[in-house]
C-alpha atoms as a PDB file:
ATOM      1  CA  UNK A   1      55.478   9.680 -44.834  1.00  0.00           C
ATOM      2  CA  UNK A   2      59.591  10.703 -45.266  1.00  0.00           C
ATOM      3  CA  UNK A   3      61.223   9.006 -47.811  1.00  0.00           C
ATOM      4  CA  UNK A   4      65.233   9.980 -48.528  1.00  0.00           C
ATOM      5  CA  UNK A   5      65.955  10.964 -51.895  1.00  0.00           C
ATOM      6  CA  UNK A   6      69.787   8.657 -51.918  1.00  0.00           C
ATOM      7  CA  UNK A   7      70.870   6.700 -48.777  1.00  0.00           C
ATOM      8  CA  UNK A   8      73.754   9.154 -47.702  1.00  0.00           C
ATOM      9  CA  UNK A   9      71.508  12.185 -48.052  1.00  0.00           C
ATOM     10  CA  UNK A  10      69.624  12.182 -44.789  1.00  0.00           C
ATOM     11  CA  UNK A  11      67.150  15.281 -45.877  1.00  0.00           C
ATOM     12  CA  UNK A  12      63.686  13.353 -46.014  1.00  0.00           C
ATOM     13  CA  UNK A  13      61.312  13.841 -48.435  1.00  0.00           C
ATOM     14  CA  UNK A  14      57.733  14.657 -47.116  1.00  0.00           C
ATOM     15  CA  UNK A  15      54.920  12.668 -49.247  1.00  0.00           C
ATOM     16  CA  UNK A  16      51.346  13.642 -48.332  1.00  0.00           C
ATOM     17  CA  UNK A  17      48.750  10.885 -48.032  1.00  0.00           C
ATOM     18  CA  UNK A  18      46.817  11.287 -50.992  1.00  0.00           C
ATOM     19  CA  UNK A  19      42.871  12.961 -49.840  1.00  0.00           C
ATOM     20  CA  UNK A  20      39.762  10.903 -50.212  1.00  0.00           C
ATOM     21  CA  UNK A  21      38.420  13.916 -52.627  1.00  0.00           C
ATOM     22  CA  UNK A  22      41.116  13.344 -54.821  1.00  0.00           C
ATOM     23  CA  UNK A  23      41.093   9.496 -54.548  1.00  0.00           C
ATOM     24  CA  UNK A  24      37.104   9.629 -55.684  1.00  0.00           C
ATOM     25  CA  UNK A  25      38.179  11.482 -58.504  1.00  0.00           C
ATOM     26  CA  UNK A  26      40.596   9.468 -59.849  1.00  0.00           C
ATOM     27  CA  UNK A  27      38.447   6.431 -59.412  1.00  0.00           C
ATOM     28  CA  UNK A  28      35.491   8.177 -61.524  1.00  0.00           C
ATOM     29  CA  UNK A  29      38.267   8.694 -64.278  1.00  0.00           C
ATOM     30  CA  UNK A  30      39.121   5.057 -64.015  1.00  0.00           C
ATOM     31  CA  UNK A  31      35.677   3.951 -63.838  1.00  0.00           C
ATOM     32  CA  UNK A  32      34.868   5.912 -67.163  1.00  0.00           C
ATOM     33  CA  UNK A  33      38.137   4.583 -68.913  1.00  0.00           C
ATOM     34  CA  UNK A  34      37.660   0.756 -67.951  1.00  0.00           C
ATOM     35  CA  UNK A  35      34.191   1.381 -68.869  1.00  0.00           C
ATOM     36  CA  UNK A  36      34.668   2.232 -72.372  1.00  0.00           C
ATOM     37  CA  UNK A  37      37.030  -1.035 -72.655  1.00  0.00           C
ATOM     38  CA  UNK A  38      35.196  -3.171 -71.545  1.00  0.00           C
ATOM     39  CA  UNK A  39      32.135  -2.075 -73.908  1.00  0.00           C
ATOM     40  CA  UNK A  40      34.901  -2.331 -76.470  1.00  0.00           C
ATOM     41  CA  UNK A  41      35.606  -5.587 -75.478  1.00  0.00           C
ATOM     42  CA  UNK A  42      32.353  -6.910 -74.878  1.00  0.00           C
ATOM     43  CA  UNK A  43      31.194  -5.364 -78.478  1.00  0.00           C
ATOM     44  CA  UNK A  44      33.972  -7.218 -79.749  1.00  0.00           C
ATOM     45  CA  UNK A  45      33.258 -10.608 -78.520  1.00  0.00           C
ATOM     46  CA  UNK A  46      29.873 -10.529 -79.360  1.00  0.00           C
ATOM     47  CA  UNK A  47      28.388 -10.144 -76.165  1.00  0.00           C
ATOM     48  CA  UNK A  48      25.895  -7.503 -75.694  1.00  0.00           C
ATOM     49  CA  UNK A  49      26.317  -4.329 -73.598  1.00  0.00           C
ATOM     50  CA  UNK A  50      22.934  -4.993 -72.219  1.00  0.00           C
ATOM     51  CA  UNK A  51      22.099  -8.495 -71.917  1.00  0.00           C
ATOM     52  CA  UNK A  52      18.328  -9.600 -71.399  1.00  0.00           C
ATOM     53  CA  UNK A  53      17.622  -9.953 -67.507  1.00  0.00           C
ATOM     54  CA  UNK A  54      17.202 -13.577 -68.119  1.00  0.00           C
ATOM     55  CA  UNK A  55      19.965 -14.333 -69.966  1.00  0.00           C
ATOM     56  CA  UNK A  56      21.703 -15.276 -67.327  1.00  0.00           C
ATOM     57  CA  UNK A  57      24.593 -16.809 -68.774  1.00  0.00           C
ATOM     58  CA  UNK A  58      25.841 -13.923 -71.098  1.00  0.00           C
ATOM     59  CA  UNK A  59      25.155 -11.823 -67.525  1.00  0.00           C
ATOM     60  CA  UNK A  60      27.806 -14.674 -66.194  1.00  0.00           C
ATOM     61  CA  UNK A  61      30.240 -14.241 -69.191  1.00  0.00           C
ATOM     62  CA  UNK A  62      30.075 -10.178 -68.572  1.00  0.00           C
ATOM     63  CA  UNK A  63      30.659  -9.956 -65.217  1.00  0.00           C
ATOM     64  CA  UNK A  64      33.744 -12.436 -65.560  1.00  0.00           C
ATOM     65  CA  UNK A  65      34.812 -10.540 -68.059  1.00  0.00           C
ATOM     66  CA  UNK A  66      34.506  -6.838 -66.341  1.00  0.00           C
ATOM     67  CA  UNK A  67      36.111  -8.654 -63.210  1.00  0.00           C
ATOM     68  CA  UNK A  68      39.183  -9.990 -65.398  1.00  0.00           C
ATOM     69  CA  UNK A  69      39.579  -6.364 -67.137  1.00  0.00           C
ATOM     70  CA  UNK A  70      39.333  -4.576 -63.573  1.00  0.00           C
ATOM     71  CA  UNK A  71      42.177  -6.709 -62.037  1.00  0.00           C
ATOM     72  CA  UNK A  72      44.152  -6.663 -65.196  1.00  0.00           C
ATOM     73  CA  UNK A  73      43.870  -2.647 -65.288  1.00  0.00           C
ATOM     74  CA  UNK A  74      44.196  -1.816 -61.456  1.00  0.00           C
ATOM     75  CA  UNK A  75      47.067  -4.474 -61.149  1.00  0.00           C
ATOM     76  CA  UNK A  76      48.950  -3.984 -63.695  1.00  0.00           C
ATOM     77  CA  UNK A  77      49.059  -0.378 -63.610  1.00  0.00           C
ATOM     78  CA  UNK A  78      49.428  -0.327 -60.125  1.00  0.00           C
ATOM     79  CA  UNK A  79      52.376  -2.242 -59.833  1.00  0.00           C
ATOM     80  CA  UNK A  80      53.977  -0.771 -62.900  1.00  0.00           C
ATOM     81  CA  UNK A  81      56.636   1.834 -62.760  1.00  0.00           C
ATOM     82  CA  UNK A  82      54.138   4.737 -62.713  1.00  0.00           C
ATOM     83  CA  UNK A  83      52.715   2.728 -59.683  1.00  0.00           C
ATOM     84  CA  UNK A  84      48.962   4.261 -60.675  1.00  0.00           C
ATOM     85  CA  UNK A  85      46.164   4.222 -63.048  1.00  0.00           C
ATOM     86  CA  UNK A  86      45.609   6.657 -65.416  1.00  0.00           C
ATOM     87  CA  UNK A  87      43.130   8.449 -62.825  1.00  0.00           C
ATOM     88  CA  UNK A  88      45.569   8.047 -59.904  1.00  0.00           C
ATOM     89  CA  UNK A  89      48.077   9.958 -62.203  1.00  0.00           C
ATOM     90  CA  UNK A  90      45.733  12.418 -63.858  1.00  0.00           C
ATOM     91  CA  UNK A  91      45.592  13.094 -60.146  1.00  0.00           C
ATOM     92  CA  UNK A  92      49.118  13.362 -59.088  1.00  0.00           C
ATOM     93  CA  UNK A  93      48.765  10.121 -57.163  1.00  0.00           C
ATOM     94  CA  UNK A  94      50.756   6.718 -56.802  1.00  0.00           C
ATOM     95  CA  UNK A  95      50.545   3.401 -54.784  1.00  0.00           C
ATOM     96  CA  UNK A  96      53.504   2.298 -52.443  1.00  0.00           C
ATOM     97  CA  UNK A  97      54.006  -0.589 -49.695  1.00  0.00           C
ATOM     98  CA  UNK A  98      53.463   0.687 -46.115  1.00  0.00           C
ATOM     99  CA  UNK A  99      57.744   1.804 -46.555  1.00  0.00           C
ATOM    100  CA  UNK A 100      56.965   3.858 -49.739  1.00  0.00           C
ATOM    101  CA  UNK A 101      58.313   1.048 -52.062  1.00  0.00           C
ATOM    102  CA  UNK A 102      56.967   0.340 -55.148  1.00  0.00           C
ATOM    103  CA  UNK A 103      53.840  -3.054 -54.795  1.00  0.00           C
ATOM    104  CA  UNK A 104      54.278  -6.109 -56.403  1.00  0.00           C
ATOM    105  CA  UNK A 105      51.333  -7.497 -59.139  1.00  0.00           C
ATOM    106  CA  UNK A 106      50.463 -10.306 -56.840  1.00  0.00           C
ATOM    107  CA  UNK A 107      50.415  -6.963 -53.874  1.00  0.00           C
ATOM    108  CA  UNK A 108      48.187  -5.502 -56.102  1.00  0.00           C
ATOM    109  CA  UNK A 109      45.945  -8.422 -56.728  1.00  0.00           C
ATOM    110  CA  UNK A 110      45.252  -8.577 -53.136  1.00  0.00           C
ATOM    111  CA  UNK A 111      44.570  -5.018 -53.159  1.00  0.00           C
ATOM    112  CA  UNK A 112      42.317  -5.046 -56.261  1.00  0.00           C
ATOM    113  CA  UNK A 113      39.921  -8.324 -54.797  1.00  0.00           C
ATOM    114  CA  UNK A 114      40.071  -6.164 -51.096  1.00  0.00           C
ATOM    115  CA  UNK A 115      38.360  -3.397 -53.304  1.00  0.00           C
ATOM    116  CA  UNK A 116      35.394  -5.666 -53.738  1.00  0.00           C
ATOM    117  CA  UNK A 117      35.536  -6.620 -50.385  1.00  0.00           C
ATOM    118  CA  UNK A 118      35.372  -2.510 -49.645  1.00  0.00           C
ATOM    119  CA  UNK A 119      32.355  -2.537 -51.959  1.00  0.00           C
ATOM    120  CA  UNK A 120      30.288  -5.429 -50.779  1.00  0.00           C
ATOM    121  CA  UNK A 121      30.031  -3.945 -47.536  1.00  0.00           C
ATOM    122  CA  UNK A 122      27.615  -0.366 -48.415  1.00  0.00           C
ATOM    123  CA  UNK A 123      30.838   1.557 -49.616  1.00  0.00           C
ATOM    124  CA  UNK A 124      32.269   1.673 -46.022  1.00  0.00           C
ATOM    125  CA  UNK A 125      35.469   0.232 -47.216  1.00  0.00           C
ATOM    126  CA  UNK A 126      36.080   3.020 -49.237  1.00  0.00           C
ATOM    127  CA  UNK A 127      34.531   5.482 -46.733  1.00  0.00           C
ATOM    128  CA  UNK A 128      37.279   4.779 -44.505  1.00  0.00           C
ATOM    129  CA  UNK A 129      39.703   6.491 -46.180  1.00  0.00           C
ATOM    130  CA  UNK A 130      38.264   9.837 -45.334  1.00  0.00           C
ATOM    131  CA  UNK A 131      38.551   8.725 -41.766  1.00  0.00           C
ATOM    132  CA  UNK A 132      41.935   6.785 -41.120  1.00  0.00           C
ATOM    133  CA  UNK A 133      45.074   8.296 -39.778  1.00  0.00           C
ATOM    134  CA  UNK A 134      47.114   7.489 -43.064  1.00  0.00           C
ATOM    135  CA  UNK A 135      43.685   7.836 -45.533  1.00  0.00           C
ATOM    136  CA  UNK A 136      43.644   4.275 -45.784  1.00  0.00           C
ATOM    137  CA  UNK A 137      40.444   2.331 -47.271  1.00  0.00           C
ATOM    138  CA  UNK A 138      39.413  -1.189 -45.797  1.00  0.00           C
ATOM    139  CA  UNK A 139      41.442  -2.514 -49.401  1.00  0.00           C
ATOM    140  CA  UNK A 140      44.502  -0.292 -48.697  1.00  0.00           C
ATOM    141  CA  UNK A 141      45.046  -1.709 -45.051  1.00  0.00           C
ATOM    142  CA  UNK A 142      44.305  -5.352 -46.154  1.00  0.00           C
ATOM    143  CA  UNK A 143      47.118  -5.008 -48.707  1.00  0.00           C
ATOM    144  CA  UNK A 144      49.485  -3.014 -46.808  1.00  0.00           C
ATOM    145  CA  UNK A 145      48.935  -0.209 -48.714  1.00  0.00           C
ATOM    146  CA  UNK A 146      49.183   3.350 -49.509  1.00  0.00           C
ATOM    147  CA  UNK A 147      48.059   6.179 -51.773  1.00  0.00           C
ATOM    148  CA  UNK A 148      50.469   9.359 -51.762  1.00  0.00           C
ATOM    149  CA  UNK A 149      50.575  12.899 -53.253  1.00  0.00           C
ATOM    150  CA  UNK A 150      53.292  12.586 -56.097  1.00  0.00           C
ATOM    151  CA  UNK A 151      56.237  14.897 -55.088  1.00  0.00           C
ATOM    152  CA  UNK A 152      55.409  17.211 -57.775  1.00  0.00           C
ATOM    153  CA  UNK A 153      51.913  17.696 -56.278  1.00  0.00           C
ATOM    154  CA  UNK A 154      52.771  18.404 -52.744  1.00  0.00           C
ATOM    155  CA  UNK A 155      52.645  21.981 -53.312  1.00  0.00           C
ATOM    156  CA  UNK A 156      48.680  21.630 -53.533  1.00  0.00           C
ATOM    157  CA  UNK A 157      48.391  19.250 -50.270  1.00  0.00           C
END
Protein backbone atom coordinates (compact mmCIF):
# COMPACT_ATOMS: atom_id res chain seq x y z
CA UNK A 1 0.00 0.00 0.00
CA UNK A 2 1.78 3.77 -0.89
CA UNK A 3 0.68 6.37 1.12
CA UNK A 4 2.42 10.14 0.54
CA UNK A 5 3.87 11.58 3.47
CA UNK A 6 2.30 15.64 2.44
CA UNK A 7 0.24 16.15 -0.78
CA UNK A 8 3.04 18.04 -2.80
CA UNK A 9 5.64 15.43 -1.93
CA UNK A 10 4.96 12.72 -4.46
CA UNK A 11 7.66 10.10 -2.83
CA UNK A 12 5.18 7.28 -1.55
CA UNK A 13 5.49 5.66 1.45
CA UNK A 14 5.51 1.77 1.24
CA UNK A 15 3.30 0.15 4.22
CA UNK A 16 3.52 -3.66 4.39
CA UNK A 17 0.32 -5.62 5.03
CA UNK A 18 0.69 -6.65 8.41
CA UNK A 19 1.51 -11.02 8.43
CA UNK A 20 -1.02 -13.41 9.83
CA UNK A 21 1.95 -14.57 12.39
CA UNK A 22 2.10 -11.30 13.69
CA UNK A 23 -1.70 -10.63 13.62
CA UNK A 24 -2.15 -14.06 15.91
CA UNK A 25 0.15 -12.61 18.17
CA UNK A 26 -1.25 -9.56 18.82
CA UNK A 27 -4.65 -11.08 19.20
CA UNK A 28 -3.24 -13.59 22.02
CA UNK A 29 -1.94 -10.30 23.78
CA UNK A 30 -5.38 -8.85 23.44
CA UNK A 31 -7.09 -11.90 24.38
CA UNK A 32 -4.96 -12.09 27.69
CA UNK A 33 -5.49 -8.26 28.43
CA UNK A 34 -9.43 -8.21 27.84
CA UNK A 35 -9.33 -11.32 29.74
CA UNK A 36 -8.04 -10.03 32.89
CA UNK A 37 -10.79 -7.08 32.60
CA UNK A 38 -13.32 -8.69 32.20
CA UNK A 39 -12.54 -11.10 35.33
CA UNK A 40 -12.02 -7.72 36.94
CA UNK A 41 -15.19 -6.69 35.94
CA UNK A 42 -17.13 -9.64 36.42
CA UNK A 43 -15.44 -10.00 40.12
CA UNK A 44 -16.62 -6.65 40.58
CA UNK A 45 -20.20 -6.99 39.79
CA UNK A 46 -20.63 -9.94 41.61
CA UNK A 47 -20.86 -12.33 39.01
CA UNK A 48 -18.77 -15.33 39.19
CA UNK A 49 -15.81 -16.18 36.91
CA UNK A 50 -17.21 -19.61 36.66
CA UNK A 51 -20.82 -19.77 36.79
CA UNK A 52 -22.62 -23.23 37.50
CA UNK A 53 -23.51 -24.94 34.03
CA UNK A 54 -27.06 -24.43 34.92
CA UNK A 55 -27.11 -21.15 35.87
CA UNK A 56 -28.01 -20.10 32.88
CA UNK A 57 -28.84 -16.67 33.45
CA UNK A 58 -25.55 -15.41 35.14
CA UNK A 59 -24.00 -17.51 31.85
CA UNK A 60 -26.46 -14.83 29.92
CA UNK A 61 -25.28 -11.78 32.01
CA UNK A 62 -21.40 -12.93 31.27
CA UNK A 63 -21.44 -13.40 27.89
CA UNK A 64 -23.28 -9.91 27.40
CA UNK A 65 -20.97 -8.57 29.36
CA UNK A 66 -17.59 -10.10 27.64
CA UNK A 67 -19.41 -9.13 24.26
CA UNK A 68 -19.94 -5.36 25.48
CA UNK A 69 -16.14 -5.22 26.83
CA UNK A 70 -14.81 -6.84 23.43
CA UNK A 71 -16.56 -4.19 21.21
CA UNK A 72 -15.82 -1.44 23.61
CA UNK A 73 -11.94 -2.48 23.59
CA UNK A 74 -11.47 -3.45 19.80
CA UNK A 75 -13.60 -0.32 18.77
CA UNK A 76 -12.51 2.08 20.60
CA UNK A 77 -8.97 1.43 20.31
CA UNK A 78 -9.23 0.76 16.87
CA UNK A 79 -10.61 3.83 15.80
CA UNK A 80 -8.56 5.91 18.16
CA UNK A 81 -5.55 7.84 17.09
CA UNK A 82 -3.16 4.90 17.66
CA UNK A 83 -5.70 3.10 15.31
CA UNK A 84 -4.77 -0.44 17.32
CA UNK A 85 -5.05 -2.37 20.43
CA UNK A 86 -2.51 -2.69 22.73
CA UNK A 87 -1.48 -6.12 20.93
CA UNK A 88 -1.75 -4.60 17.43
CA UNK A 89 0.81 -1.97 18.76
CA UNK A 90 2.98 -4.19 20.93
CA UNK A 91 3.22 -5.52 17.40
CA UNK A 92 4.00 -2.58 15.31
CA UNK A 93 0.56 -2.82 13.75
CA UNK A 94 -2.46 -0.37 12.97
CA UNK A 95 -5.96 -0.48 11.27
CA UNK A 96 -6.76 1.83 8.20
CA UNK A 97 -9.79 2.09 5.57
CA UNK A 98 -9.02 0.30 2.27
CA UNK A 99 -7.12 4.20 1.33
CA UNK A 100 -4.91 3.98 4.50
CA UNK A 101 -7.17 6.48 6.44
CA UNK A 102 -7.77 6.25 9.82
CA UNK A 103 -11.68 3.91 10.60
CA UNK A 104 -14.42 5.39 12.14
CA UNK A 105 -16.01 3.71 15.71
CA UNK A 106 -19.16 2.80 13.92
CA UNK A 107 -16.21 1.22 10.95
CA UNK A 108 -14.94 -0.52 13.68
CA UNK A 109 -18.13 -1.85 15.10
CA UNK A 110 -18.79 -3.50 11.90
CA UNK A 111 -15.43 -4.85 11.95
CA UNK A 112 -15.52 -6.06 15.59
CA UNK A 113 -19.31 -8.06 15.08
CA UNK A 114 -17.57 -9.42 11.41
CA UNK A 115 -14.93 -10.95 13.90
CA UNK A 116 -17.63 -13.14 15.32
CA UNK A 117 -18.90 -13.78 12.13
CA UNK A 118 -14.98 -14.98 11.28
CA UNK A 119 -15.30 -17.13 14.40
CA UNK A 120 -18.62 -18.82 14.04
CA UNK A 121 -17.56 -20.29 10.96
CA UNK A 122 -14.40 -23.02 12.36
CA UNK A 123 -11.81 -20.05 12.43
CA UNK A 124 -11.83 -19.77 8.57
CA UNK A 125 -12.54 -16.14 8.80
CA UNK A 126 -9.49 -15.55 10.41
CA UNK A 127 -7.63 -18.21 8.37
CA UNK A 128 -8.06 -16.14 5.45
CA UNK A 129 -5.78 -13.74 6.23
CA UNK A 130 -2.85 -16.00 5.70
CA UNK A 131 -4.27 -16.54 2.27
CA UNK A 132 -5.64 -13.16 0.72
CA UNK A 133 -3.74 -10.92 -1.58
CA UNK A 134 -3.82 -7.90 0.96
CA UNK A 135 -3.82 -10.47 4.34
CA UNK A 136 -7.29 -9.71 4.76
CA UNK A 137 -9.60 -11.89 7.24
CA UNK A 138 -13.38 -12.57 6.33
CA UNK A 139 -13.94 -9.36 9.20
CA UNK A 140 -11.29 -7.15 7.50
CA UNK A 141 -12.97 -7.41 3.93
CA UNK A 142 -16.55 -7.05 5.38
CA UNK A 143 -15.44 -3.75 6.94
CA UNK A 144 -13.27 -2.48 4.32
CA UNK A 145 -10.42 -3.01 6.16
CA UNK A 146 -6.81 -3.27 6.67
CA UNK A 147 -4.00 -4.24 9.03
CA UNK A 148 -0.46 -2.63 8.13
CA UNK A 149 3.18 -2.81 9.34
CA UNK A 150 3.66 0.62 11.24
CA UNK A 151 6.33 2.62 9.27
CA UNK A 152 8.74 2.15 11.97
CA UNK A 153 8.43 -1.65 11.58
CA UNK A 154 8.90 -2.01 7.92
CA UNK A 155 12.44 -2.68 8.33
CA UNK A 156 11.41 -6.26 9.76
CA UNK A 157 8.68 -6.99 6.86
Amino acid sequence: MEFYTQEEDRNPIHLAYAKFSIRLVAFLIDWILLSILSALVLTAIGLPLVPDIHDYEARLKMNFISIVMGWLYYAGFESSSYQATPGKQAMGIFVTDTEGYAISFSRATGRFFGRLLSGLILLFGYIMAAFTERRQALHDILAKTLVLKHPAQQEHV
